[in-house]
N, C-alpha and C. Protein backbone atom coordinates (compact mmCIF):
# COMPACT_ATOMS: atom_id res chain seq x y z
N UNK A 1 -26.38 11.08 19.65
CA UNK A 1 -26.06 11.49 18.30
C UNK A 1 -24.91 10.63 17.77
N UNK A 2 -25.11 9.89 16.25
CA UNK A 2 -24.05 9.76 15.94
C UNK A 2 -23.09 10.16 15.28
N UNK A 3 -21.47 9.92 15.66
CA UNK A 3 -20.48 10.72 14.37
C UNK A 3 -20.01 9.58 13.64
N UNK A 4 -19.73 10.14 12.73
CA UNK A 4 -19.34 9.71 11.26
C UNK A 4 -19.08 10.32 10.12
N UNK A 5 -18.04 9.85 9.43
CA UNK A 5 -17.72 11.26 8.25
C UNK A 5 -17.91 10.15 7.07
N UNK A 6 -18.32 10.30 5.86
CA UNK A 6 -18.38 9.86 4.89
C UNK A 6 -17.08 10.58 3.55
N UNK A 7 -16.77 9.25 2.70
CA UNK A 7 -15.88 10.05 1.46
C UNK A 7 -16.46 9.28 0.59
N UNK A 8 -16.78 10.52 -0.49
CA UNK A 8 -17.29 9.61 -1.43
C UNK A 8 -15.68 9.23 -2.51
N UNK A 9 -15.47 8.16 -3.20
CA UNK A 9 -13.80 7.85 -3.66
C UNK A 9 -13.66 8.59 -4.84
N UNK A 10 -14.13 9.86 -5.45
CA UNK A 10 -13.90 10.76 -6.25
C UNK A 10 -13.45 11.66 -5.31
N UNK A 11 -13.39 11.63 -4.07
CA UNK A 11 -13.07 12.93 -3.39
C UNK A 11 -11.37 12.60 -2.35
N UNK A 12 -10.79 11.16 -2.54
CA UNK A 12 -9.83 10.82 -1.99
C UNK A 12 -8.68 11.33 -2.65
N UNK A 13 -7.61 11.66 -1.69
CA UNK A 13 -6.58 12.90 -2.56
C UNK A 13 -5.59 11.62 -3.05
N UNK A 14 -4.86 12.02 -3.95
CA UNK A 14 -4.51 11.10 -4.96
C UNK A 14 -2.63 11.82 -4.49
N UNK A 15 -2.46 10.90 -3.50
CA UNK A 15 -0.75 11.74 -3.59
C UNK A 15 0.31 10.95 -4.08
N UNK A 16 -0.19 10.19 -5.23
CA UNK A 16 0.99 10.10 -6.41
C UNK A 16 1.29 11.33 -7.07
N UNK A 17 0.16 12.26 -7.16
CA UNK A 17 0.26 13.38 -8.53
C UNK A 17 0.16 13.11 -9.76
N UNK A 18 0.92 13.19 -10.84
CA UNK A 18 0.98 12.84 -12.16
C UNK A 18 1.93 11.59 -12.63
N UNK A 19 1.72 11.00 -11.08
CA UNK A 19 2.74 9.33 -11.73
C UNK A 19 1.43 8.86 -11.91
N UNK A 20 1.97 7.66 -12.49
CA UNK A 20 0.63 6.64 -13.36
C UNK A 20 0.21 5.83 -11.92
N UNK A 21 -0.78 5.12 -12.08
CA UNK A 21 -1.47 4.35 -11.20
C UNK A 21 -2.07 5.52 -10.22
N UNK A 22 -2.90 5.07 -8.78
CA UNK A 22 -2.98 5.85 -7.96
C UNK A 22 -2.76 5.69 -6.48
N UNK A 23 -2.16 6.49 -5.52
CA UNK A 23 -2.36 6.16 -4.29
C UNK A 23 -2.91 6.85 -3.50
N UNK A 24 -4.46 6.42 -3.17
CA UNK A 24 -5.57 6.96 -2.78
C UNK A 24 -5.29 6.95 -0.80
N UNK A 25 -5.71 8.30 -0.73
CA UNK A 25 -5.22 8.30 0.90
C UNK A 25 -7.21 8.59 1.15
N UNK A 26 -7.62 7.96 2.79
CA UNK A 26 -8.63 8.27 3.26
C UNK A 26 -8.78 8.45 4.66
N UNK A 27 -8.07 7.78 5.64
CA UNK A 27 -8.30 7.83 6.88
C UNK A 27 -7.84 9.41 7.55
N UNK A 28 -6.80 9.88 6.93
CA UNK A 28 -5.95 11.10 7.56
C UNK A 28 -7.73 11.89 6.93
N UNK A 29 -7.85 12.40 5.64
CA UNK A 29 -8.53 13.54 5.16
C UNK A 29 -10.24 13.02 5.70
N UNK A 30 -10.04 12.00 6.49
CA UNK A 30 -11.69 11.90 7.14
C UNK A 30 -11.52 12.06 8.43
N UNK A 31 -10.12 12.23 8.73
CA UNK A 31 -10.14 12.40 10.66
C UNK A 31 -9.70 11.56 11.22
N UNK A 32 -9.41 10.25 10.84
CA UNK A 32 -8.95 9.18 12.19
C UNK A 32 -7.89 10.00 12.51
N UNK A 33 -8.22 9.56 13.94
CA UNK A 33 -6.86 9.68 14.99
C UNK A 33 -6.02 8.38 14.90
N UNK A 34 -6.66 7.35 14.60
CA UNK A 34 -5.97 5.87 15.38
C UNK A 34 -5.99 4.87 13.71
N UNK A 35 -6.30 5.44 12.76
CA UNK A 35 -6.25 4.08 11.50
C UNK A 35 -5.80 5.03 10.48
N UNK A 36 -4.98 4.21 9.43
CA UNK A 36 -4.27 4.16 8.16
C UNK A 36 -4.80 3.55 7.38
N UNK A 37 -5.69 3.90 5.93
CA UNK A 37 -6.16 3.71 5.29
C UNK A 37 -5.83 3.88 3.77
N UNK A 38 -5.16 3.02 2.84
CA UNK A 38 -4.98 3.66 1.60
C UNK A 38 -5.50 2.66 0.54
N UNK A 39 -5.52 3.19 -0.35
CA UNK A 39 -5.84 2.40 -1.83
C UNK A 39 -4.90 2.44 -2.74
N UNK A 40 -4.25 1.26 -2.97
CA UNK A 40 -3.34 1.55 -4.33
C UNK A 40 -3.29 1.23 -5.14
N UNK A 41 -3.69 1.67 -6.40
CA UNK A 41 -3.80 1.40 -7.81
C UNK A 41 -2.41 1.19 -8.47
N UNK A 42 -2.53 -0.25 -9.15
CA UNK A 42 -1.16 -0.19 -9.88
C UNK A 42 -1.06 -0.96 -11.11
N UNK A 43 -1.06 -0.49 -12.53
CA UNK A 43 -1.40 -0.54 -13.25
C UNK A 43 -0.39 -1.41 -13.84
N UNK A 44 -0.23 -2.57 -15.04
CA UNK A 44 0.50 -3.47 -15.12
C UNK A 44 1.79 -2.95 -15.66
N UNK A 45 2.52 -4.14 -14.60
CA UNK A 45 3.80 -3.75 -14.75
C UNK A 45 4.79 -3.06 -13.63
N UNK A 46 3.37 -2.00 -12.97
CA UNK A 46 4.16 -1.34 -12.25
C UNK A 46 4.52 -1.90 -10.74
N UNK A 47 5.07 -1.03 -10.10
CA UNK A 47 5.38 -1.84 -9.26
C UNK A 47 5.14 -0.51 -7.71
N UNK A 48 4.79 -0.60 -6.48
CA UNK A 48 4.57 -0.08 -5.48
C UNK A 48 5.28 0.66 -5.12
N UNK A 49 5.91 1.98 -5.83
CA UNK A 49 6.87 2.96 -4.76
C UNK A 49 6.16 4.27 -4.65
N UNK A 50 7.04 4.95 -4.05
CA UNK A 50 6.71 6.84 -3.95
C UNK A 50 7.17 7.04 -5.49
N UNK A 51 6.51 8.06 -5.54
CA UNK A 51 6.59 8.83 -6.66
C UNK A 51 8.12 8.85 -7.22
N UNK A 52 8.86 8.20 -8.50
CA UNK A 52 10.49 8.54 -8.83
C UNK A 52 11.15 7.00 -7.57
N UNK A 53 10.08 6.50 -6.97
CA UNK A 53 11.09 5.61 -6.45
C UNK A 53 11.41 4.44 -6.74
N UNK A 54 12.74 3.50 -6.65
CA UNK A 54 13.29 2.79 -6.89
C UNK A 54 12.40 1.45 -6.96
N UNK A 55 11.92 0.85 -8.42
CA UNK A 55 11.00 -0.30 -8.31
C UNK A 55 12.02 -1.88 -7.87
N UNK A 56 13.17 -1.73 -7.31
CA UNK A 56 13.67 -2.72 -6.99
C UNK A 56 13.49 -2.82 -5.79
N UNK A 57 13.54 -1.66 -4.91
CA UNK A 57 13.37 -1.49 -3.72
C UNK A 57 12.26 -2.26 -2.87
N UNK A 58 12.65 -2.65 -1.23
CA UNK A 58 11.46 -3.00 -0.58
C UNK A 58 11.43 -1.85 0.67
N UNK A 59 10.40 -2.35 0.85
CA UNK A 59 10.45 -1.87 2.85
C UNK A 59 10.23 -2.27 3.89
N UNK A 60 10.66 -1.62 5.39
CA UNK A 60 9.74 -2.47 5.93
C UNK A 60 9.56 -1.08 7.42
N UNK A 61 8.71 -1.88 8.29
CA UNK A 61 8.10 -0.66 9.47
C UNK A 61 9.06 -1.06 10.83
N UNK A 62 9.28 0.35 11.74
CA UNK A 62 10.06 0.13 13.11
C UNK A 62 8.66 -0.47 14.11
N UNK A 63 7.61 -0.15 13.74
CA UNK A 63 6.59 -0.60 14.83
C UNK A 63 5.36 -1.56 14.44
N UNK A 64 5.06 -0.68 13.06
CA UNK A 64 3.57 -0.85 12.80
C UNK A 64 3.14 -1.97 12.01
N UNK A 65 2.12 -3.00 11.95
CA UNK A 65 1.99 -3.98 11.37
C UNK A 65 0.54 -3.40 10.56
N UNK A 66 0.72 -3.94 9.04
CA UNK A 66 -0.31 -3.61 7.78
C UNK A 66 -0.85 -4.94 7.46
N UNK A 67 -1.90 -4.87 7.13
CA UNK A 67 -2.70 -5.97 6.24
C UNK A 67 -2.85 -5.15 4.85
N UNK A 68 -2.61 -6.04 3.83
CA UNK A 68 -3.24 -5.58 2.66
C UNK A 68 -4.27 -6.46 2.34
N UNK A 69 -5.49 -6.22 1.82
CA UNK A 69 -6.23 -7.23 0.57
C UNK A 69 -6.41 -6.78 -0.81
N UNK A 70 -6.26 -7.42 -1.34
CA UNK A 70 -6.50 -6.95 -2.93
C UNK A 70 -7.98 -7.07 -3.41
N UNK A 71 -8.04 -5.86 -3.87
CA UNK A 71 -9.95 -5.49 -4.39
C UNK A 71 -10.06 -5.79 -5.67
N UNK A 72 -9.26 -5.71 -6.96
CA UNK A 72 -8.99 -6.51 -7.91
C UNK A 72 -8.23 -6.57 -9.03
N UNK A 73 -7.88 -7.57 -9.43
CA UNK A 73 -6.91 -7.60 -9.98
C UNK A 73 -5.92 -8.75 -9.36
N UNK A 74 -4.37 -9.33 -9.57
CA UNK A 74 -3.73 -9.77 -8.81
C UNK A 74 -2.29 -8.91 -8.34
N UNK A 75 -1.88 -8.91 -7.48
CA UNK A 75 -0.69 -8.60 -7.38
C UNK A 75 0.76 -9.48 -6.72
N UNK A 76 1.92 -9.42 -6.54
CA UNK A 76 2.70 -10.28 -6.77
C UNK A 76 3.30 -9.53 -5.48
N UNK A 77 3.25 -9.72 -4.38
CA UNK A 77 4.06 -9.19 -3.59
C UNK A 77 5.13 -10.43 -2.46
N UNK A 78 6.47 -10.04 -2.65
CA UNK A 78 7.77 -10.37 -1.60
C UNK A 78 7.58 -10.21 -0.45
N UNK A 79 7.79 -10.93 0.50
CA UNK A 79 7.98 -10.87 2.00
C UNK A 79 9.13 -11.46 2.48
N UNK A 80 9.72 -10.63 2.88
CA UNK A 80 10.86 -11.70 3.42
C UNK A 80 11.99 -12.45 2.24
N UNK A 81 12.09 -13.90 2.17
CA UNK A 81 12.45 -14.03 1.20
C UNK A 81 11.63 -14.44 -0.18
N UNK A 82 10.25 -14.73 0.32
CA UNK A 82 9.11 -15.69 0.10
C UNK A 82 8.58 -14.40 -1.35
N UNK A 83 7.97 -14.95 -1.79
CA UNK A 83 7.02 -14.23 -2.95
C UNK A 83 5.89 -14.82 -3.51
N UNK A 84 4.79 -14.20 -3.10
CA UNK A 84 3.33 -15.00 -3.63
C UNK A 84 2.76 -14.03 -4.58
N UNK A 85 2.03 -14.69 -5.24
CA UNK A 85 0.35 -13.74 -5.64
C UNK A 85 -1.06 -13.75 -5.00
N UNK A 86 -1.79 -13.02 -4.74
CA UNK A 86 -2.91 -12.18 -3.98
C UNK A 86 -3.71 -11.94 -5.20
N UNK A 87 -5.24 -12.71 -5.43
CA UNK A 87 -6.06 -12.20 -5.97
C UNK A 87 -7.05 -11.43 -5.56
N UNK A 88 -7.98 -11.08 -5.89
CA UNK A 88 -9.42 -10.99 -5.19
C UNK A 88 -10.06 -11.04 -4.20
N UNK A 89 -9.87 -10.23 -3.06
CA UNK A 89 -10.47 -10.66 -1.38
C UNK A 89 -9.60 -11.66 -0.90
N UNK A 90 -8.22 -11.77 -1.78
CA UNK A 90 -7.36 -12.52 -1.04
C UNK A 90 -6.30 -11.32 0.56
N UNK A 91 -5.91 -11.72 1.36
CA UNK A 91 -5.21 -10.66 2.01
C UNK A 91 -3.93 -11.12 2.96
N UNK A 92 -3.17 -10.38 3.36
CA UNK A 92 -2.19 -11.09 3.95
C UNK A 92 -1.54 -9.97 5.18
N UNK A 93 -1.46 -9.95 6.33
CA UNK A 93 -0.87 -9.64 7.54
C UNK A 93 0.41 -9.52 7.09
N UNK A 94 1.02 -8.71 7.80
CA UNK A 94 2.45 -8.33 7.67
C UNK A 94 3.25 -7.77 9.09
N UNK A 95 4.02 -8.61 9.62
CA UNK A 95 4.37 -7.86 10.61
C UNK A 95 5.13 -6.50 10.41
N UNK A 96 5.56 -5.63 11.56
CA UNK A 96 6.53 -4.57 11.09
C UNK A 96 7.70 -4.78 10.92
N UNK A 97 8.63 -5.99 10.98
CA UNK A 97 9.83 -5.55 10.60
C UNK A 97 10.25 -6.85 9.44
N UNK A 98 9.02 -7.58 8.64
CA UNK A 98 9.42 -7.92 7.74
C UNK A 98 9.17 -7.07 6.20
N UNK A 99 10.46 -7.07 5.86
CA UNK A 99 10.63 -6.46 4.33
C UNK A 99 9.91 -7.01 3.26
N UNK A 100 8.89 -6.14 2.42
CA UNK A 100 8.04 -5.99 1.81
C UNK A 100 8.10 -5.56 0.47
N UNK A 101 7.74 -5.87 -0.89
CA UNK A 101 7.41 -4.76 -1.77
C UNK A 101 6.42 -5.61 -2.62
N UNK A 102 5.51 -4.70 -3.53
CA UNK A 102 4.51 -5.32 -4.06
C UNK A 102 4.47 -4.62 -5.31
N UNK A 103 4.00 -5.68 -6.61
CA UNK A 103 3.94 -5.45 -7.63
C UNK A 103 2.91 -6.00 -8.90
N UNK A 104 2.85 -4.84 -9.82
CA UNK A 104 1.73 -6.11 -10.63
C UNK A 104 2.47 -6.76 -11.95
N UNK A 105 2.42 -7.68 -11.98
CA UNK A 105 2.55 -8.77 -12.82
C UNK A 105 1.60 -9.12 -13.80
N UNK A 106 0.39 -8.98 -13.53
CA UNK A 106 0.07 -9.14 -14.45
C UNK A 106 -0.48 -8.13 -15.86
N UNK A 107 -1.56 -8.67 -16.21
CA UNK A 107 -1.76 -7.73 -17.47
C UNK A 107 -3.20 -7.04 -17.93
N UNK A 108 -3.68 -6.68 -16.38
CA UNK A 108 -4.89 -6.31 -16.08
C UNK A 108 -4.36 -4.85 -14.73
N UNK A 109 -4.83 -3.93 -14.62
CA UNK A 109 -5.05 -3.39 -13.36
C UNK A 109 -5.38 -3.99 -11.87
N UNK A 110 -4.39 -3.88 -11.02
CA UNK A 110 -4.61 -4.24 -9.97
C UNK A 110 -5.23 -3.12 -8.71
N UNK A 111 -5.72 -3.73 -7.67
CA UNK A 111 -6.24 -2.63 -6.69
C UNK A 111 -6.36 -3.37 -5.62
N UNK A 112 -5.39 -2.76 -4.62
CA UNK A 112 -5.19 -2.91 -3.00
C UNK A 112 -5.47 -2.41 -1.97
N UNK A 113 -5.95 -2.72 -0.77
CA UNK A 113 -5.77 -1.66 0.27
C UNK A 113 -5.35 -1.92 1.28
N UNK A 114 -4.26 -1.26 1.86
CA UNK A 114 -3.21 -1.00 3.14
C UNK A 114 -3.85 -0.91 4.19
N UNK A 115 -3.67 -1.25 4.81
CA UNK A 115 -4.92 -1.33 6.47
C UNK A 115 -3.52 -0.95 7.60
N UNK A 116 -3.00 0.07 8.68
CA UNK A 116 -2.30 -0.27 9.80
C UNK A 116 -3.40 0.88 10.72
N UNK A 117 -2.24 0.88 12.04
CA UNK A 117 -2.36 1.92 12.85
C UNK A 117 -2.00 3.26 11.87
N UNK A 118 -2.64 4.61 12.38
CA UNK A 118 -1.68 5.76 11.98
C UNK A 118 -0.56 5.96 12.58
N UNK A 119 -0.08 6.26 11.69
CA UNK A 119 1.72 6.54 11.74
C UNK A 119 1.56 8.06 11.64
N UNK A 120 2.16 8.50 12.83
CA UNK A 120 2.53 9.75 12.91
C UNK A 120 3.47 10.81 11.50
N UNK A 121 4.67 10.18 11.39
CA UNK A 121 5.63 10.04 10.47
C UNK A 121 6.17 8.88 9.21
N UNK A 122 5.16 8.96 8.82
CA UNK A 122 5.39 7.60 8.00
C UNK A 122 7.22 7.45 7.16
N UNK A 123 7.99 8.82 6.96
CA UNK A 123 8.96 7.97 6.82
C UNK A 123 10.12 7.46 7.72
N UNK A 124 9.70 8.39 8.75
CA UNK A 124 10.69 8.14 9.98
C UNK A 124 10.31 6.54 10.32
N UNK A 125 8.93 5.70 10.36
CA UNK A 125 8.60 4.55 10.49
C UNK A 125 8.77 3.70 9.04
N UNK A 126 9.45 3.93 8.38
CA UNK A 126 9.70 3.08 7.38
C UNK A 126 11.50 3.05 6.74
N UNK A 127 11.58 1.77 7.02
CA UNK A 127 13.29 1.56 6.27
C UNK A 127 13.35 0.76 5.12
N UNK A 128 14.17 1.37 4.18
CA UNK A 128 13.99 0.98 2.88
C UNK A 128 15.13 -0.05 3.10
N UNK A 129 15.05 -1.27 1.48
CA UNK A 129 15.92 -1.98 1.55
C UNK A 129 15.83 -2.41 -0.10
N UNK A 130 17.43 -1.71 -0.09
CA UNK A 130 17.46 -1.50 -1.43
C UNK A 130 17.58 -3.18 -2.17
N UNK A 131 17.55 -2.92 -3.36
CA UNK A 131 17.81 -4.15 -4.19
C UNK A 131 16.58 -5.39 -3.78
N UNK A 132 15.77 -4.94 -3.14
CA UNK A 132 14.95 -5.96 -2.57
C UNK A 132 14.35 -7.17 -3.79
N UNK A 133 14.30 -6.60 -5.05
CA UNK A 133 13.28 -7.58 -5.92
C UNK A 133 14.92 -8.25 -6.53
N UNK A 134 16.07 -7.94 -6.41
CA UNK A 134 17.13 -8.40 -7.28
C UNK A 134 17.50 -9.97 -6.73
C-alpha cells in the first residue's frame, strides 16, 4: 500500500494572517516528520519578515541549511555581505550560519519556496541580525 497525503494550495494555512503578501506553510499540516516546506508570497516592495517585523532585519540558522527557488517573479535577496537577484526556477543553497534576508524589488509579485530540514523550534533555531539591509 501506498502513503501519501495530498494539499490542494487553497487549503495551505496562511500564517501571516492579515499582513499583506502570504506565508504559505505545507510540510508540518501534511505530516512530515523530517522536511520544511513553505511558500512565500511577497508582494512589491515588501520585504521577508514575521508579521510587524523589522524589514531591515536579516537572519540566520544554529544548524539548518535552506534552499530557496523562486516560482515567479524576481526577488533580491542578501547573503552575507553579497546581494543578488533570483528569477524564475532560479535557486540558491544557503548554509546555516550565513545571514540572510530577502526582498522584492521589483514591481510585479514575487513567489518563493523555502526548502530545509524540520526545525523543531524554529525560533530557538533562528538569530536575527538587526540592521542587516542598512
Amino acid at each position: 500500500m501506498s502513503e501519501y497525503s495530498v494539499m490542494r494550495g487553497a487549503e495551505a494555512p496562511d500564517y501571516t494572517g492579515d499582513n499583506p503578501g502570504a506565508f504559505l506553510g505545507y510540510a508540518r499540516p501534511m505530516g512530515s516528520t523530517q522536511l520544511g516546506f513553505n511558500i512565500r508570497v511577497l508582494e512589491p516592495g515588501m520585504a521577508n519578515t514575521p508579521p510587524g517585523g523589522d524589514p531591515t532585519w536579516g537572519h540566520s540558522h544554529t544548524t539548518v541549511e535552506e534552499i530557496y527557488l523562486v516560482l515567479e517573479g524576481e526577488i533580491t535577496i542578501k547573503l552575507g555581505d553579497d546581494v543578488i537577484t533570483l528569477g524564475p526556477r532560479d535557486a540558491v543553497f544557503i548554509e546555516p550560519s550565513t545571514p540572510r534576508a530577502t526582498r522584492n524589488d521589483g514591481d510585479v509579485t514575487a513567489v518563493f519556496a523555502m526548502v530545509s530540514a524540520k526545525m523543531a523550534d524554529p525560533m530557538a533555531e533562528t538569530n536575527a541580525h538587526e540592521n542587516f539591509w542598512l
